[in-house]
N, C-alpha and C. Protein backbone atom coordinates (compact mmCIF):
# COMPACT_ATOMS: atom_id res chain seq x y z
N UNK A 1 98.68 93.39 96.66
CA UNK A 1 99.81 94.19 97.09
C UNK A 1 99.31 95.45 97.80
N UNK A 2 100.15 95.69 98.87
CA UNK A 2 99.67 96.94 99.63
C UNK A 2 100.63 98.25 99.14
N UNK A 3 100.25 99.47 98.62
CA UNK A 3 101.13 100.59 98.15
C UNK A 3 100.47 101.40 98.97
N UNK A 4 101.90 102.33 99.44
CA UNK A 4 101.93 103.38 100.47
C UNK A 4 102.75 104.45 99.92
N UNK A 5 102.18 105.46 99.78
CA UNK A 5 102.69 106.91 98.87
C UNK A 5 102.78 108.09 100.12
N UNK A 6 104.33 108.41 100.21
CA UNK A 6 104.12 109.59 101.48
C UNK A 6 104.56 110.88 100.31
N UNK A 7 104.27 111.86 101.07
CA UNK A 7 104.66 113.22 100.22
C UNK A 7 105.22 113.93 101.49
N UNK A 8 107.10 114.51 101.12
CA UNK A 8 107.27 115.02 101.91
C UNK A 8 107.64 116.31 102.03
N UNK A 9 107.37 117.25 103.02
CA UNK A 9 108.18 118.81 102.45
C UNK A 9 109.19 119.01 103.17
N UNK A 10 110.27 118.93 102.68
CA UNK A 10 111.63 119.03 103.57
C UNK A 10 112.15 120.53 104.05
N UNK A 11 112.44 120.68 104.92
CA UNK A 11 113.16 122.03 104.99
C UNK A 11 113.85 122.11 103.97
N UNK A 12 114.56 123.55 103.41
CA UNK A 12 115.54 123.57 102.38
C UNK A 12 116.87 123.38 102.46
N UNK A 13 116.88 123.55 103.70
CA UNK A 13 118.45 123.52 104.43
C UNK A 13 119.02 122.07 104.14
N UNK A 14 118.13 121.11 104.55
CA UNK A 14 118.05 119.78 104.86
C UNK A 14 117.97 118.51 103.88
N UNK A 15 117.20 119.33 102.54
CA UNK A 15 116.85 118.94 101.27
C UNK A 15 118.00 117.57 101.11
N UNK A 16 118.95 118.15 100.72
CA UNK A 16 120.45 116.91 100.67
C UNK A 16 120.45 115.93 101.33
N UNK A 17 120.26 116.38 102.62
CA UNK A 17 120.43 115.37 104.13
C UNK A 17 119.57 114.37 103.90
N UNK A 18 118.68 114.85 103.89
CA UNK A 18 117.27 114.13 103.62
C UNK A 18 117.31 113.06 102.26
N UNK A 19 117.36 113.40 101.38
CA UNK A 19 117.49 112.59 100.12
C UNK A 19 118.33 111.42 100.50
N UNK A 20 119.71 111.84 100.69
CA UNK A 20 120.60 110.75 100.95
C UNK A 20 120.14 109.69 102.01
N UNK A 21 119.71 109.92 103.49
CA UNK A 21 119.41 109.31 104.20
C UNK A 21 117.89 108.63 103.60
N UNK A 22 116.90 109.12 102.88
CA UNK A 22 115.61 108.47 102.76
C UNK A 22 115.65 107.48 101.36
N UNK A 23 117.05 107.73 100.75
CA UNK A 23 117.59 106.82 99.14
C UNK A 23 118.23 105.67 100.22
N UNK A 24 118.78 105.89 101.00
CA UNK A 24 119.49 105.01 102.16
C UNK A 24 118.48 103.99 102.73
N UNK A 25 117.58 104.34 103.27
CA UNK A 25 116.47 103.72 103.77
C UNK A 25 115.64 103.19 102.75
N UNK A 26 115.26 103.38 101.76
CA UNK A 26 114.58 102.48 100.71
C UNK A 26 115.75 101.50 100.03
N UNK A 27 116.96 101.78 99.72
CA UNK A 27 118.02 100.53 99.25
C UNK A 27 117.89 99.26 100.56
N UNK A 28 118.08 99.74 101.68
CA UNK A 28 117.92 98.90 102.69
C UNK A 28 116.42 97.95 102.84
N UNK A 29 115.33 99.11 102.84
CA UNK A 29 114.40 98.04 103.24
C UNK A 29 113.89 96.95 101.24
N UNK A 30 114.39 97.39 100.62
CA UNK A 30 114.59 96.63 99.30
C UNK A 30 115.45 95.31 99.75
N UNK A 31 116.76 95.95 100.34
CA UNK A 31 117.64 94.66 100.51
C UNK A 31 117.44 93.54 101.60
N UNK A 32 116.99 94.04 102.60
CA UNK A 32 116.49 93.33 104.00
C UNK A 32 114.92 93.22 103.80
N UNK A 33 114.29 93.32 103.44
CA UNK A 33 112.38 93.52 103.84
C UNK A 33 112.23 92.53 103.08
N UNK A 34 112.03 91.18 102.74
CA UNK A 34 111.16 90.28 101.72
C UNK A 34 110.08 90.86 101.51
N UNK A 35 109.18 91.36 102.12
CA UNK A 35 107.50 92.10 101.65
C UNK A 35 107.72 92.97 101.33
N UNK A 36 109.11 93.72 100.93
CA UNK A 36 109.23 95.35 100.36
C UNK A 36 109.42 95.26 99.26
N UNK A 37 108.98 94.97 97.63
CA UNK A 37 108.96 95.09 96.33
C UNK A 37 109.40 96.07 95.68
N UNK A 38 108.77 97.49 95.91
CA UNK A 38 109.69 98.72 95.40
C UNK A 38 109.62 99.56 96.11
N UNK A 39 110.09 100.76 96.49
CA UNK A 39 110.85 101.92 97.10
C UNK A 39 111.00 102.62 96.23
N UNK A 40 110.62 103.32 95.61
CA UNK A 40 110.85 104.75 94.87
C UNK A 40 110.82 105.88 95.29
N UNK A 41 111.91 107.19 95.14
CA UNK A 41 112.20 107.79 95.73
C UNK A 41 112.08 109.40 94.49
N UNK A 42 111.20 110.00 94.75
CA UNK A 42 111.50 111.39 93.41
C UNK A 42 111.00 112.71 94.42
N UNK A 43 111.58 113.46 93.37
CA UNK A 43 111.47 114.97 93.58
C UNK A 43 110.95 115.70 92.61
N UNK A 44 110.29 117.05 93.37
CA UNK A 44 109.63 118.06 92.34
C UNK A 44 111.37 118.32 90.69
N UNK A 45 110.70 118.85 90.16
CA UNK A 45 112.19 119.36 88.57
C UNK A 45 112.28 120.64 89.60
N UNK A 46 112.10 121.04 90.07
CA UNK A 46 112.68 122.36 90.29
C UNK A 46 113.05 122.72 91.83
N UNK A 47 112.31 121.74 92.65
CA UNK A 47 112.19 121.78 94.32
C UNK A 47 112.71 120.62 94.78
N UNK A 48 114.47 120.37 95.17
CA UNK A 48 114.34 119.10 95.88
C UNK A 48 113.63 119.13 97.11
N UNK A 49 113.23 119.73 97.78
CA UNK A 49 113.05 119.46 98.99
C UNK A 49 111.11 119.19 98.97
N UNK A 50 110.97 118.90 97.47
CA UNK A 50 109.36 118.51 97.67
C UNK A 50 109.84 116.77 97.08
N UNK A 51 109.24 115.85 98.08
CA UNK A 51 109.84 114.65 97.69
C UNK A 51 108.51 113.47 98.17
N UNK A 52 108.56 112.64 97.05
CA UNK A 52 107.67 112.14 96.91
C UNK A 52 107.80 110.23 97.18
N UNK A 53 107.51 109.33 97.86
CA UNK A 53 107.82 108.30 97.74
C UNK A 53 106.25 107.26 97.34
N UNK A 54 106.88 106.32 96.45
CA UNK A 54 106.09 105.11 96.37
C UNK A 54 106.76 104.20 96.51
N UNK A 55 105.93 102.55 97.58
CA UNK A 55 106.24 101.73 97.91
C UNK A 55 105.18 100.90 97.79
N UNK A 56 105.43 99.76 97.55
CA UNK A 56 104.76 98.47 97.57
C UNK A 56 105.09 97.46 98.65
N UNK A 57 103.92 96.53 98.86
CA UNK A 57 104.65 95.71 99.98
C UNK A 57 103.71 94.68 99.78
N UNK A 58 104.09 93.41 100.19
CA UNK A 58 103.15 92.32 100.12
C UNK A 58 102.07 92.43 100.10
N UNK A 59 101.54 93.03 101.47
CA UNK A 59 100.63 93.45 102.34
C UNK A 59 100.72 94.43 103.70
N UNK A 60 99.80 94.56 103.96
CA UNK A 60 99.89 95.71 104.96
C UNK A 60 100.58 94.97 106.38
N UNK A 61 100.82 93.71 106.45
CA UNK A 61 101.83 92.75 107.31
C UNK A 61 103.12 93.78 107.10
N UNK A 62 103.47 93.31 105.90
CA UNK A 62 105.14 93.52 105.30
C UNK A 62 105.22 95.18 106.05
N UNK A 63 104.18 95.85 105.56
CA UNK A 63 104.64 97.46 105.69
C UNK A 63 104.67 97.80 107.27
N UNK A 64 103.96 97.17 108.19
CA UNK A 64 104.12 97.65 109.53
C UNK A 64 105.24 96.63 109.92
N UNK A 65 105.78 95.48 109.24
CA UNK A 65 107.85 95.37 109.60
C UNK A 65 108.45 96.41 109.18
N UNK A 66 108.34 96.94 108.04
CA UNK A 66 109.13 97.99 108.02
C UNK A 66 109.23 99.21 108.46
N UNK A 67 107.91 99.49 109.27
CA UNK A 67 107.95 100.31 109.93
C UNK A 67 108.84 100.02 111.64
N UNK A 68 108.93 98.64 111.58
CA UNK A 68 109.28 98.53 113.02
C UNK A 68 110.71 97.67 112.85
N UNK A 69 111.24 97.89 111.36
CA UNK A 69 113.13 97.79 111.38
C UNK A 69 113.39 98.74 112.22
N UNK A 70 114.61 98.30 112.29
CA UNK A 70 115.65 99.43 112.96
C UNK A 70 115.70 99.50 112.10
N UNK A 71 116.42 99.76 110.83
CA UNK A 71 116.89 100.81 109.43
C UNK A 71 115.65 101.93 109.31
N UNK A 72 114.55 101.38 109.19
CA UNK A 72 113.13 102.75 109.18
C UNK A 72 113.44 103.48 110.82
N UNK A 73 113.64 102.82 111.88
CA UNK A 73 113.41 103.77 113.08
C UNK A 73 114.36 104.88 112.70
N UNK A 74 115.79 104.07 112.47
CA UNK A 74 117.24 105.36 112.25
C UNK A 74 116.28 106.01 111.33
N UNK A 75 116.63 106.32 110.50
CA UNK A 75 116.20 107.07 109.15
C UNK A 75 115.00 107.65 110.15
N UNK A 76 114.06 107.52 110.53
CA UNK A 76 112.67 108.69 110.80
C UNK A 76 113.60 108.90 112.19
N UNK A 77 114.09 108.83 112.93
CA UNK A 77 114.57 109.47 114.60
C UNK A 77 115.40 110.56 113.50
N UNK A 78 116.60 110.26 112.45
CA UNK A 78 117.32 111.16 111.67
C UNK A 78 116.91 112.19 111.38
N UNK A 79 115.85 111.58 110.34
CA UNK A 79 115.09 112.87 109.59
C UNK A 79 113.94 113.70 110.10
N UNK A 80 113.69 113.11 111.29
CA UNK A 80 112.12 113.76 112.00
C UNK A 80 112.24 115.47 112.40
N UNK A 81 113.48 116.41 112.32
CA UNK A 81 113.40 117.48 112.22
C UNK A 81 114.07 118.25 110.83
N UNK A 82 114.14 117.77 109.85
CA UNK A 82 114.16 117.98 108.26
C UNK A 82 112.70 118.24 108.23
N UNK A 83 111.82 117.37 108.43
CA UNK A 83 110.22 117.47 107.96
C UNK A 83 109.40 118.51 108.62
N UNK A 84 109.18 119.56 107.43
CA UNK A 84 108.04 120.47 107.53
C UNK A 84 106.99 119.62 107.22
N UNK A 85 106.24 119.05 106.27
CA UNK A 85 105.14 118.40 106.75
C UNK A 85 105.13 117.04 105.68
N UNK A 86 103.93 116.16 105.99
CA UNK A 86 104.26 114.95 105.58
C UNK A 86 102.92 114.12 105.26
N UNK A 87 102.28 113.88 104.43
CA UNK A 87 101.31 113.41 103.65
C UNK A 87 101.26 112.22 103.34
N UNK A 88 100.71 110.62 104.07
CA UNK A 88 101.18 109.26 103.82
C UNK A 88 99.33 108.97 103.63
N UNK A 89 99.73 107.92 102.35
CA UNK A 89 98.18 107.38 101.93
C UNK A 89 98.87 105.98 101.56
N UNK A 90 97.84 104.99 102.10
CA UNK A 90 98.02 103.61 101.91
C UNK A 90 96.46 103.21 100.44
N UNK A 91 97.03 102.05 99.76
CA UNK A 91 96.33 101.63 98.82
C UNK A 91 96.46 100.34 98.49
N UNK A 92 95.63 99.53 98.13
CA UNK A 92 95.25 98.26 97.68
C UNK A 92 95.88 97.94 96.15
N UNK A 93 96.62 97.13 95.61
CA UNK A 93 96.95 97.42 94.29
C UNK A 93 96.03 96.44 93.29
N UNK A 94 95.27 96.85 92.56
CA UNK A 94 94.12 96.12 91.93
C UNK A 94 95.30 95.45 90.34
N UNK A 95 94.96 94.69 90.36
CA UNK A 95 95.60 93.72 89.28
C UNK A 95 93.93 93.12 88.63
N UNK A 96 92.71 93.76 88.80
CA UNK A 96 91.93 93.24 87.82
C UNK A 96 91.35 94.13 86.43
């Protein structure tokens, strides 16, 4: 399994906007993506606008479709001026 962890810092203004639209975009690529397994979506206890995602995906196949849905393009063309900055690490998921 391929897992991809972004860390994001949202403006504060935007914090809301953002959540809703990026909870939007992980229900979707859950519901449409066969190689999308989980989508998890959290926040700092005290900072929404520090937001954290983990995802799994078949393989690193599955994750560059979802990068190239239309549901991921909307959602990042949406949110691409919410984001002060943005931290994405890809990983191998060891099952031994």
């Amino acid at each position: 399994m391929y897992v991809v962890t972004v860390r994001f810092a949202i403006k504060p203004e935007f914090a809301d906007a953002f959540l809703r639209a990026v909870q939007s975009n992980a229900r979707t690529s859950l519901e449409r993506e066969p190689g999308c397994h989980r989508f998890d979506v959290a926040t700092g206890d005290a900072v929404h606008s520090d937001v954290f995602l983990y995802e799994v995906y078949t393989d690193r196949a599955a994750f560059e479709a979802h990068l190239a849905s239309a549901h991921f393009k909307a959602f990042d063309a949406e949110a691409a001026d919410w984001v002060a900055a943005k931290d994405v690490a890809c990983f191998h998921l060891r099952d031994d």
